[in-house]
N, C-alpha and C. Protein backbone atom coordinates (compact mmCIF):
# COMPACT_ATOMS: atom_id res chain seq x y z
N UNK A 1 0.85 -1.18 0.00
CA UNK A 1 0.00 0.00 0.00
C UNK A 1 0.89 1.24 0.00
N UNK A 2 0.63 2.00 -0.99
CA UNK A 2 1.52 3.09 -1.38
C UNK A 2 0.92 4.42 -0.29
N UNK A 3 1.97 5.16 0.17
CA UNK A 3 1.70 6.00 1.33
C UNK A 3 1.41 7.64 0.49
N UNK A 4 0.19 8.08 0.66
CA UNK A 4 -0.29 9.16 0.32
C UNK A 4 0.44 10.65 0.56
N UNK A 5 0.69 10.86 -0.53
CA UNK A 5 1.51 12.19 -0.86
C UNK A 5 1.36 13.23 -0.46
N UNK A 6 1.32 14.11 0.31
CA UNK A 6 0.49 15.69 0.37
C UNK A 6 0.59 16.61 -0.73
N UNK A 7 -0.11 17.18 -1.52
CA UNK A 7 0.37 18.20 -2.35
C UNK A 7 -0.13 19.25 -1.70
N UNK A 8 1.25 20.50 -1.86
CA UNK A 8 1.56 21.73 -1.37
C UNK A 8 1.69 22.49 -2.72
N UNK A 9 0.88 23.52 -2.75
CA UNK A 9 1.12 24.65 -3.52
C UNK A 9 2.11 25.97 -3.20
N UNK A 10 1.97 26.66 -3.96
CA UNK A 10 3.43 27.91 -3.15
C UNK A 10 3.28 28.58 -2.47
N UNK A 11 1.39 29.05 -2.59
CA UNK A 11 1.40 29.23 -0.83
C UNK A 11 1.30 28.84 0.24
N UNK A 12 1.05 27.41 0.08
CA UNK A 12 1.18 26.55 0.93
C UNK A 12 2.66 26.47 1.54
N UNK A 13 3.73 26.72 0.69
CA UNK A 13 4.54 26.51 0.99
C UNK A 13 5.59 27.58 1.54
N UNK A 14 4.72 28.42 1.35
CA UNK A 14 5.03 29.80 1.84
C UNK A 14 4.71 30.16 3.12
N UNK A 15 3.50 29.67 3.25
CA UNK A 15 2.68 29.55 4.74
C UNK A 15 3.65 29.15 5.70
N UNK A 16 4.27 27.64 5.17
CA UNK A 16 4.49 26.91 6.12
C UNK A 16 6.68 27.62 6.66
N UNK A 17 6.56 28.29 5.27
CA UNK A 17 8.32 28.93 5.64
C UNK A 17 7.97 29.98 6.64
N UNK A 18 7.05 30.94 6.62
CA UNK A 18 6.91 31.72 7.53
C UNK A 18 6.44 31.17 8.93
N UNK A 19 5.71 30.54 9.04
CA UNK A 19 5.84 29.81 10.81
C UNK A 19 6.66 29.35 11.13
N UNK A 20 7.51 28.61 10.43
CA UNK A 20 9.00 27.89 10.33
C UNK A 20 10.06 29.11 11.41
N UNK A 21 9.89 30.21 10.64
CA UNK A 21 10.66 31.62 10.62
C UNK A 21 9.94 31.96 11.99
N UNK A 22 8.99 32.17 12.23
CA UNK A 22 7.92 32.46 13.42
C UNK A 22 6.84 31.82 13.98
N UNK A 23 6.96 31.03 14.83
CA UNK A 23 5.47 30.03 15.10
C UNK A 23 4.33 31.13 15.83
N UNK A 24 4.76 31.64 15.93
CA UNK A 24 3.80 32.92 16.61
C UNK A 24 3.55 33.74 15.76
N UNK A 25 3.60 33.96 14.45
CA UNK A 25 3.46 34.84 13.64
C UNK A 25 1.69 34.85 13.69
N UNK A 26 0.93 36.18 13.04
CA UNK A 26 -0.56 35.83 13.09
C UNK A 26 -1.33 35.77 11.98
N UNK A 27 -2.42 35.33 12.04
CA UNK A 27 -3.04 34.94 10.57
C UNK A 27 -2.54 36.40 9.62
N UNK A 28 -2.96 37.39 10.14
CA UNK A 28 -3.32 38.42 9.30
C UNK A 28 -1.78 38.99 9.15
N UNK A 29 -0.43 38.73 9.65
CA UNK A 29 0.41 38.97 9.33
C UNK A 29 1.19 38.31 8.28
N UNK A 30 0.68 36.92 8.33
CA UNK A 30 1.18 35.64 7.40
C UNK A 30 -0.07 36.72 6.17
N UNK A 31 -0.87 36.41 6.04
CA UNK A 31 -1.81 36.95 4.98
C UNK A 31 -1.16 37.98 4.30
N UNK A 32 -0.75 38.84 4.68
CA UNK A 32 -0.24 40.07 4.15
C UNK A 32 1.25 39.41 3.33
N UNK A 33 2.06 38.61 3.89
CA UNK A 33 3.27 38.02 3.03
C UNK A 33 2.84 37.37 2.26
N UNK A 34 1.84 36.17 2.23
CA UNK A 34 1.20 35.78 1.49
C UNK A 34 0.63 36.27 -0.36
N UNK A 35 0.04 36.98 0.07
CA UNK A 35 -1.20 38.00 -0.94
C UNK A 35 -2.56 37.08 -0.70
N UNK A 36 -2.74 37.20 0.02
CA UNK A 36 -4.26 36.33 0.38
C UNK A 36 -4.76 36.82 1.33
N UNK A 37 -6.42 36.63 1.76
CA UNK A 37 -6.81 37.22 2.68
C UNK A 37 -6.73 36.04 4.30
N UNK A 38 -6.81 37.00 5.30
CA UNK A 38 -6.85 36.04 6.47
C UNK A 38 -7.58 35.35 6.60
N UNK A 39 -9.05 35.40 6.14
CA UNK A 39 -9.90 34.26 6.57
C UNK A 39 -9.28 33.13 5.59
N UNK A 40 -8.32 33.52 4.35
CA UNK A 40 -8.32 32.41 3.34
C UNK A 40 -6.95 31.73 4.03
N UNK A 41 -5.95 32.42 4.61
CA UNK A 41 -4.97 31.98 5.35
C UNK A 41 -5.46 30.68 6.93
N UNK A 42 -6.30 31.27 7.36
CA UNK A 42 -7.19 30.44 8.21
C UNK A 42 -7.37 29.63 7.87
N UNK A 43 -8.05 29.46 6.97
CA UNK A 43 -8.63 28.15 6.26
C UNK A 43 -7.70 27.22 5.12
N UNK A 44 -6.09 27.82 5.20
CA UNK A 44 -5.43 26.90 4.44
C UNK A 44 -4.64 26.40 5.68
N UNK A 45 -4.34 26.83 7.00
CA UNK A 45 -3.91 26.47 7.84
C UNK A 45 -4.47 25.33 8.72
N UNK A 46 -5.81 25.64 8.53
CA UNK A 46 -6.53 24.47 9.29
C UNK A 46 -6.30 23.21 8.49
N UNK A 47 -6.88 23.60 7.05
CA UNK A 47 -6.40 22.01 5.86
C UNK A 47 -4.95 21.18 6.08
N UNK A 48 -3.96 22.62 6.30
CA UNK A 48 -2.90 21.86 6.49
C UNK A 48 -2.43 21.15 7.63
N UNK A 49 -2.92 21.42 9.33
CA UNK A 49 -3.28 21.19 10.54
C UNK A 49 -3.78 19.80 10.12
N UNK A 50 -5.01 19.33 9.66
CA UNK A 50 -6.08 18.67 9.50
C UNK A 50 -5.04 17.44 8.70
N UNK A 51 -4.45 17.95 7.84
CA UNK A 51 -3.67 17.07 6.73
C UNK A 51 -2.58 16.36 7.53
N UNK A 52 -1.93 17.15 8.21
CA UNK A 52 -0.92 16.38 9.33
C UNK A 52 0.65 17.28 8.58
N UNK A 53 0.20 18.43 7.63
CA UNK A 53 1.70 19.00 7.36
C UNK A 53 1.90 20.10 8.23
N UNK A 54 1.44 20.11 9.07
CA UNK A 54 2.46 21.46 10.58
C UNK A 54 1.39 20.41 11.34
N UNK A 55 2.32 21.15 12.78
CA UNK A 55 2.02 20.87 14.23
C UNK A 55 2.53 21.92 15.13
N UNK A 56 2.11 22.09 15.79
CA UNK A 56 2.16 22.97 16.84
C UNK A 56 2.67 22.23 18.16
N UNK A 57 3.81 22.29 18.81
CA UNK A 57 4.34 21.95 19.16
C UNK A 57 5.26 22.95 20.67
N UNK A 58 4.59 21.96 21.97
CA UNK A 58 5.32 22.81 23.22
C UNK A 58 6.02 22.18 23.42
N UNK A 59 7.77 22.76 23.88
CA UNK A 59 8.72 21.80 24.72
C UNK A 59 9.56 22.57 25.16
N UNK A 60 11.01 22.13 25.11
CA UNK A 60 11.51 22.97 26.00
C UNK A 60 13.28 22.68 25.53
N UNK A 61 14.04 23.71 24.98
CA UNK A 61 14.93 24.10 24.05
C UNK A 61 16.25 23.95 25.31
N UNK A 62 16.94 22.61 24.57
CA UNK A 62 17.10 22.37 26.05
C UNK A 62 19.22 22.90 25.90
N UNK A 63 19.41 23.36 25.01
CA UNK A 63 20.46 24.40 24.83
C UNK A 63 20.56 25.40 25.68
N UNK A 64 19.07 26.06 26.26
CA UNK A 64 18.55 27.07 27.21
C UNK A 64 18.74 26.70 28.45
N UNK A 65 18.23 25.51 28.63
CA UNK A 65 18.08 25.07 30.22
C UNK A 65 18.93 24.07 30.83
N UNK A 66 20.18 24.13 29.98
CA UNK A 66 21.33 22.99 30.21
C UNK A 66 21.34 21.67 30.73
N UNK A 67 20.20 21.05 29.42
CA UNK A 67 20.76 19.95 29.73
C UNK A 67 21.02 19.38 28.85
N UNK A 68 21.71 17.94 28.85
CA UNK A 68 21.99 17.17 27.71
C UNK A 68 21.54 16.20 27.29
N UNK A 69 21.87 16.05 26.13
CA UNK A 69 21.31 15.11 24.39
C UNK A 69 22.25 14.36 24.65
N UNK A 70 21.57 12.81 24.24
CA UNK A 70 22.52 12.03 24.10
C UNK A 70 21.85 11.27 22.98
N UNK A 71 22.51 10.62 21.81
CA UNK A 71 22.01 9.90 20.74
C UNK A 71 22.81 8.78 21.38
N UNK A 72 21.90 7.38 20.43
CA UNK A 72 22.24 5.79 20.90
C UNK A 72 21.61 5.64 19.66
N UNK A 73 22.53 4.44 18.81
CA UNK A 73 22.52 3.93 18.05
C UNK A 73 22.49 2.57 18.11
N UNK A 74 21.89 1.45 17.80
CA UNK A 74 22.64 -0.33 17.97
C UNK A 74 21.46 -0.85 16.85
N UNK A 75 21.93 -2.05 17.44
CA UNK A 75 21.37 -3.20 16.43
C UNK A 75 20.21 -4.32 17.32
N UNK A 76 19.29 -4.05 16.99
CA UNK A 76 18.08 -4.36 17.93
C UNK A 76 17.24 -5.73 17.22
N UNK A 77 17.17 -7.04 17.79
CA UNK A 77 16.26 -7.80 17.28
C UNK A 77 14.48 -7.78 17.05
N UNK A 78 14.32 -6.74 18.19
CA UNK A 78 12.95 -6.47 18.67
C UNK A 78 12.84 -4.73 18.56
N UNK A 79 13.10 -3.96 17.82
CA UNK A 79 12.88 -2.75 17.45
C UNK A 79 11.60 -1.82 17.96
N UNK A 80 10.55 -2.57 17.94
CA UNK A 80 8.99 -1.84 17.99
C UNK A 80 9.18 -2.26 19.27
N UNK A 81 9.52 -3.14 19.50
CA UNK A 81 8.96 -3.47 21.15
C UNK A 81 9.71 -2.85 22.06
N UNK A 82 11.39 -2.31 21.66
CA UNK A 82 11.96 -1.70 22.39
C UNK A 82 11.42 0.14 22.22
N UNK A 83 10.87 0.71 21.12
CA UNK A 83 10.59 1.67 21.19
C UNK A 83 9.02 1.94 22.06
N UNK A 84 8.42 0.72 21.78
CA UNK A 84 7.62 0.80 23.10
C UNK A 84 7.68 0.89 24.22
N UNK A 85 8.43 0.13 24.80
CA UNK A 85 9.12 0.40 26.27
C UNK A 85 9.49 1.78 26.69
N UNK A 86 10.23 2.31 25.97
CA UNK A 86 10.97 3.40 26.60
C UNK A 86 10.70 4.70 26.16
N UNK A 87 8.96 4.34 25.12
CA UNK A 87 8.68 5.72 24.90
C UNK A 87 7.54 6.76 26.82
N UNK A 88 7.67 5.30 27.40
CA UNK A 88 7.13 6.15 28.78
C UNK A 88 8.32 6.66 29.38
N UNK A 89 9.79 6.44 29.45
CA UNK A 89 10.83 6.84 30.38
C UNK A 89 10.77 8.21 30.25
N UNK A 90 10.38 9.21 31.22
CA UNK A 90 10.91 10.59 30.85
C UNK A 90 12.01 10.97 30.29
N UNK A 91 13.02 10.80 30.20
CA UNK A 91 14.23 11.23 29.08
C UNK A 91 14.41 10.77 27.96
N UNK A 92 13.37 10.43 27.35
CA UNK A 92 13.50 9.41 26.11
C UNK A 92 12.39 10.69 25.24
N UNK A 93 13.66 10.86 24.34
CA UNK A 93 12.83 12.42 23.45
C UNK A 93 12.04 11.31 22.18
N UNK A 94 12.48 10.79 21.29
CA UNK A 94 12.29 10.17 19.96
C UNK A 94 12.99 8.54 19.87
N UNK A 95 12.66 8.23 18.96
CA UNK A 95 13.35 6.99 18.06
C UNK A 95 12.84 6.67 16.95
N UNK A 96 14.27 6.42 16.03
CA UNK A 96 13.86 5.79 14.87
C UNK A 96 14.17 4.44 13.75
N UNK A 97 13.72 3.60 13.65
CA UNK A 97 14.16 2.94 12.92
C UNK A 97 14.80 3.06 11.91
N UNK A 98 15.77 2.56 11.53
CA UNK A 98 16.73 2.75 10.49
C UNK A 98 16.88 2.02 9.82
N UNK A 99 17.68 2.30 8.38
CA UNK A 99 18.09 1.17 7.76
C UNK A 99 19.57 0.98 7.97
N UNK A 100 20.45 0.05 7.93
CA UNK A 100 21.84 -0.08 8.01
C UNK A 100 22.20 -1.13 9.32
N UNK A 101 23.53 -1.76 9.34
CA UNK A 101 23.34 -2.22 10.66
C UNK A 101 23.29 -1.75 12.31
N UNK A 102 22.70 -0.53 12.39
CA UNK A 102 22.45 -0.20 13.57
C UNK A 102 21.14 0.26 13.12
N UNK A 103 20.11 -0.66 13.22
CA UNK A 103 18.79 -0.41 12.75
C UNK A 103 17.85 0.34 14.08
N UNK A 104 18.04 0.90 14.94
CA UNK A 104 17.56 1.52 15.89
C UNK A 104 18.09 2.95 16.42
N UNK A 105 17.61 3.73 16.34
CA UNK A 105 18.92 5.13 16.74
C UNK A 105 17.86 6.05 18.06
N UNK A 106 17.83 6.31 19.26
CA UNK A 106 17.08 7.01 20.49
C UNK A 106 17.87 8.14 20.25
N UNK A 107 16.90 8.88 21.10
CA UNK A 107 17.31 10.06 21.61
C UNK A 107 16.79 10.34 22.83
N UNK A 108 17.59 10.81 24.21
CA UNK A 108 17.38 11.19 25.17
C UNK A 108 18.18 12.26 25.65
N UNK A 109 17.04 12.91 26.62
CA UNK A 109 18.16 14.02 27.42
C UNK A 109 17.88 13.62 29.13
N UNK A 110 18.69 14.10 29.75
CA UNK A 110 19.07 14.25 30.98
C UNK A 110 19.38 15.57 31.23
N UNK A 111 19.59 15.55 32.82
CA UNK A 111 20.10 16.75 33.36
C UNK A 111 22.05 16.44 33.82
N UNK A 112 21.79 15.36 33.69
CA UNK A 112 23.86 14.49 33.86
C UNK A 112 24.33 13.89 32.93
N UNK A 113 25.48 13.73 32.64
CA UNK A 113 26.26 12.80 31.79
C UNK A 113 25.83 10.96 32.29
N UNK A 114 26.22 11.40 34.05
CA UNK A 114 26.36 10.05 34.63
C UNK A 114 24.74 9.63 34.44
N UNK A 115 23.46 10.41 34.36
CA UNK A 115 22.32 9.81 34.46
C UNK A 115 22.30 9.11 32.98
N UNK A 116 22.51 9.90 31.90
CA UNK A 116 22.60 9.17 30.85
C UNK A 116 23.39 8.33 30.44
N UNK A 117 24.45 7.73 31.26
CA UNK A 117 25.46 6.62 30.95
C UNK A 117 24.59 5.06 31.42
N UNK A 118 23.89 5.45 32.82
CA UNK A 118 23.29 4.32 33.75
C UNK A 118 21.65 4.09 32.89
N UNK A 119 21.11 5.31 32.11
CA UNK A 119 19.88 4.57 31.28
C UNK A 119 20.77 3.90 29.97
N UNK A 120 21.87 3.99 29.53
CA UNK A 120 21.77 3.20 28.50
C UNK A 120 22.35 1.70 29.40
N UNK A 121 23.11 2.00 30.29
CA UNK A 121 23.38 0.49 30.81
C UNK A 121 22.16 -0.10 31.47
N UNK A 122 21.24 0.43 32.02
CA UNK A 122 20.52 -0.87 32.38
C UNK A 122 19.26 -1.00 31.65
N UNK A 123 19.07 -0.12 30.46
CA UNK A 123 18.04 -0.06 29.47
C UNK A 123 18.47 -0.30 27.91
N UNK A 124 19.28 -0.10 28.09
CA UNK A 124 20.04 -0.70 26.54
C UNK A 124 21.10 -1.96 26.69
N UNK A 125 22.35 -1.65 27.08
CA UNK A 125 23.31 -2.59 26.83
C UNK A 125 22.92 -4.15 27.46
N UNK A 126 21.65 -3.57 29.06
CA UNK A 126 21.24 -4.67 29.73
C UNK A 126 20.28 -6.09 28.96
N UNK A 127 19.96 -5.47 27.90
CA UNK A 127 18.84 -6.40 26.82
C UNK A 127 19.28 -7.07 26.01
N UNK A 128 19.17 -8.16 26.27
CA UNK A 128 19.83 -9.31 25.05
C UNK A 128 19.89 -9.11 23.68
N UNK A 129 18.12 -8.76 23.30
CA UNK A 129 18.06 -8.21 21.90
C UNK A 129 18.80 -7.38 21.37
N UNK A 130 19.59 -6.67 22.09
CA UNK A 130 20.30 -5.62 21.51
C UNK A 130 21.96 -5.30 21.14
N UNK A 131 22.44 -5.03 20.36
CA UNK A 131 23.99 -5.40 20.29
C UNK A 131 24.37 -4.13 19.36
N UNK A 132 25.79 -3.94 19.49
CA UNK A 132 26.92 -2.94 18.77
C UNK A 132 25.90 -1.72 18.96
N UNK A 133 26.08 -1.02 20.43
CA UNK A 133 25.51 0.06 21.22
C UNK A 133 26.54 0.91 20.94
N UNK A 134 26.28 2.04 19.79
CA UNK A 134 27.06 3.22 20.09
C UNK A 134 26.21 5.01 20.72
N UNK A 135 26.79 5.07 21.41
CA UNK A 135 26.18 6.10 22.49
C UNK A 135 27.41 7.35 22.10
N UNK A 136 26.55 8.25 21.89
CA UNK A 136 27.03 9.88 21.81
C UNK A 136 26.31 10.78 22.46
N UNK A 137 27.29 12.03 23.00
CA UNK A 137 26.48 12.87 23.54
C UNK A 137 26.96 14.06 22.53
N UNK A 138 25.29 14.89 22.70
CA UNK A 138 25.47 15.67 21.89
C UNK A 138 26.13 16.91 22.69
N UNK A 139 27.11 17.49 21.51
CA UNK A 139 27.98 18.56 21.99
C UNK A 139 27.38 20.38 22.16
N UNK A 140 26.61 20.11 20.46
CA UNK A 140 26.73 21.12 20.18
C UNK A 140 25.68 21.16 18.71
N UNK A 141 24.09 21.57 19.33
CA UNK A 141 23.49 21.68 17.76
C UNK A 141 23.74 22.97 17.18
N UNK A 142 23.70 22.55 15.95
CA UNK A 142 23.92 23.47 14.56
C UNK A 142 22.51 24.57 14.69
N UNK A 143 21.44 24.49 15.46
CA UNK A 143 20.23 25.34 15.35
C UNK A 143 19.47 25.11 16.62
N UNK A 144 19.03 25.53 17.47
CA UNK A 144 18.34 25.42 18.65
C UNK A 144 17.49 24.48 18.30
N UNK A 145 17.17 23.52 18.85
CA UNK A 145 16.07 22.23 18.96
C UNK A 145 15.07 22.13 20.62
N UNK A 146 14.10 22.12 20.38
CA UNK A 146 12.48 21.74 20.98
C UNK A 146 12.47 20.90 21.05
N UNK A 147 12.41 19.63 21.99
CA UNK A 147 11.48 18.93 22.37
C UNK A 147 10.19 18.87 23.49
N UNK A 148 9.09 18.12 23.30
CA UNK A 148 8.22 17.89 23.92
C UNK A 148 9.26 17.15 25.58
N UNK A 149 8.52 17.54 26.73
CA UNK A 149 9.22 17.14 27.57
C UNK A 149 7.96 16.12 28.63
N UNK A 150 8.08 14.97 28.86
CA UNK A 150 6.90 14.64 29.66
C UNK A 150 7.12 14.69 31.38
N UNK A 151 6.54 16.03 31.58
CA UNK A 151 6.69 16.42 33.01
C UNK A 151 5.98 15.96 34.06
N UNK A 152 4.89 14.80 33.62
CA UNK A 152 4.00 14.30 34.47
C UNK A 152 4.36 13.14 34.91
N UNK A 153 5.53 12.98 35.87
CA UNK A 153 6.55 11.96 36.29
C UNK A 153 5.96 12.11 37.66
N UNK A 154 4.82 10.76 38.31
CA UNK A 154 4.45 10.27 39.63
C UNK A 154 5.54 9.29 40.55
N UNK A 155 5.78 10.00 41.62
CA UNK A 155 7.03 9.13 42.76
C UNK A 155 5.92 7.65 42.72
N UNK A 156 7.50 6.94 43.32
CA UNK A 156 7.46 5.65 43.15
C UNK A 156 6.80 4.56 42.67
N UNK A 157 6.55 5.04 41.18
CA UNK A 157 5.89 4.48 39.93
C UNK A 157 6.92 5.15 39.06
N UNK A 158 7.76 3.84 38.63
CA UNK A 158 8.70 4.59 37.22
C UNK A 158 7.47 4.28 35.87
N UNK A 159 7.34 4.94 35.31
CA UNK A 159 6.76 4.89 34.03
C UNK A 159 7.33 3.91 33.09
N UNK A 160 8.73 3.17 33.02
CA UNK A 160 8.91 2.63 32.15
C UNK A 160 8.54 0.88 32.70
N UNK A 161 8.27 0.78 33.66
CA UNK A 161 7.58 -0.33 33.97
C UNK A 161 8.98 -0.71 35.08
N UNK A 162 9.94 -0.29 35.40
CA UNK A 162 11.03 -1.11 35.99
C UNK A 162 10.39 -1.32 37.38
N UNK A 163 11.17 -2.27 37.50
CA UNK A 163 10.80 -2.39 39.70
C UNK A 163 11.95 -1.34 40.26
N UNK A 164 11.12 -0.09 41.39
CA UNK A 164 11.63 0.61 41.79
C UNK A 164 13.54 0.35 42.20
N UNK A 165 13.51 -0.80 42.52
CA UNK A 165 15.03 -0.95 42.93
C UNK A 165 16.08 -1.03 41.76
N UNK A 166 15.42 -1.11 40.58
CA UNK A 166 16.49 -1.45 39.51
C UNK A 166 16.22 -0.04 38.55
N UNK A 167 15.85 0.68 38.56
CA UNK A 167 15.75 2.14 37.89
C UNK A 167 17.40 2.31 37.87
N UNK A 168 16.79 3.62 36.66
CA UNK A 168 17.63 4.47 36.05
C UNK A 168 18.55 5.60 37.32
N UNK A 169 19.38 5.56 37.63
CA UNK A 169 20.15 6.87 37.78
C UNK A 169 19.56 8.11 37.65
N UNK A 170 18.96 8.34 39.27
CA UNK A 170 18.60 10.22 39.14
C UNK A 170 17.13 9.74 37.99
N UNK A 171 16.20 8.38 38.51
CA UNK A 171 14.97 8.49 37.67
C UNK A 171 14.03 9.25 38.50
N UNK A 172 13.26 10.37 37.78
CA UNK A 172 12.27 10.82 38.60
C UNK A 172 11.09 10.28 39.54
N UNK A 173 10.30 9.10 38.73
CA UNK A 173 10.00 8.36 39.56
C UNK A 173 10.21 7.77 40.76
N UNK A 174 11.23 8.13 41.14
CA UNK A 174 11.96 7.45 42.88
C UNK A 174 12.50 8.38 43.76
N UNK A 175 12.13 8.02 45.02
CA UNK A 175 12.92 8.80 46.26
C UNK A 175 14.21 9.19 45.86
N UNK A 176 15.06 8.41 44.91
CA UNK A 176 16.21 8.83 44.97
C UNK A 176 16.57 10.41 43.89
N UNK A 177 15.58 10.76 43.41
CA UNK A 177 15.97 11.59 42.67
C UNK A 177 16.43 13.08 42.97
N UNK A 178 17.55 13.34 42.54
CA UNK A 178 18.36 14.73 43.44
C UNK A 178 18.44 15.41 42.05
N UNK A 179 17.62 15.42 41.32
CA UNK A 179 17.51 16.76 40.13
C UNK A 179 16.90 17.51 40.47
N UNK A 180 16.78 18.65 39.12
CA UNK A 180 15.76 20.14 39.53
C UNK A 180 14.64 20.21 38.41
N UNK A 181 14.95 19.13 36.95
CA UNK A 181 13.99 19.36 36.22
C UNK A 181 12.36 19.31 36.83
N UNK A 182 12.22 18.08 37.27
CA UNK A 182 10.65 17.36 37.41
C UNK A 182 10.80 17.71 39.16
């Protein structure tokens, strides 16, 4: 089954460079760059909303609030099932399947180096399915990056299903946590 195309016209595509440029920009200011009127800007914004080509999007730019990115790369027998797992861990931004032999690539942030060394050891390297784990931290993005952050982290219930004694390093879910994010 062949995956459905969006077609974008130029103001469509114009629309979407100027929120790009400004997500706060307003109908009637986009309209005016445009040459179209606002109610017609409205109503190509909603189509495109509706269509799934923008999103609106809260998180938290984490260049600003110092903390760190770490990418993980490996070779996963069980792919979906591991991105299931660890899409509840609060520091777990994305993942994607890949092609090549490191067919799995995460992304997480922390507020430590050491917190993000102890989720890939007892959440990655600890899983059989998983092999040739390369782990980077990010230094330094090329453009400020947003992510969604899930701040609704309840004590002594880790979200990723672990038994409280075997958690992550500095996991919010537990008495032990001595951060300032959550």
């Amino acid at each position: 089954m062949a995956k459905e195309t969006l077609e974008l016209d130029k103001k469509d595509r114009r629309i979407l460079s100027l929120l790009a440029e400004n997500p706060e920009a307003s109908q009637q200011e986009i309209a005016k760059e445009v040459g179209l009127s606002q109610p017609a800007v409205g109503v190509r914004m909603r189509h495109l909303r509706e269509r799934g080509a923008v999103s609106f999007l809260v998180g938290m730019n984490f260049k600003k609030v110092g903390l760190y990115m770490m990418k993980v790369d490996f070779t996963a027998s069980e792919g979906a099932a591991i991105l299931e797992s660890l899409k509840r861990c609060p520091y777990f931004l994305n993942g994607f399947v890949q092609s090549g032999e490191r067919n799995l690539s995460l992304l997480f942030m922390g507020e430590g180096m050491e917190m993000l060394e102890s989720l890939v050891d007892k959440r990655i390297r600890s899983n059989p399915s998983i092999s040739h784990v390369l782990m980077s931290i990010v230094l330094t993005p090329a453009v400020d990056m947003t992510f969604p952050v899930n701040m609704n982290v309840k004590k002594g219930s880790p979200p990723c299903g672990c038994k409280t004694s075997d958690h992550c390093l500095d996991c919010p879910a537990t008495e032990d946590y001595s951060g300032t994010l959550f």
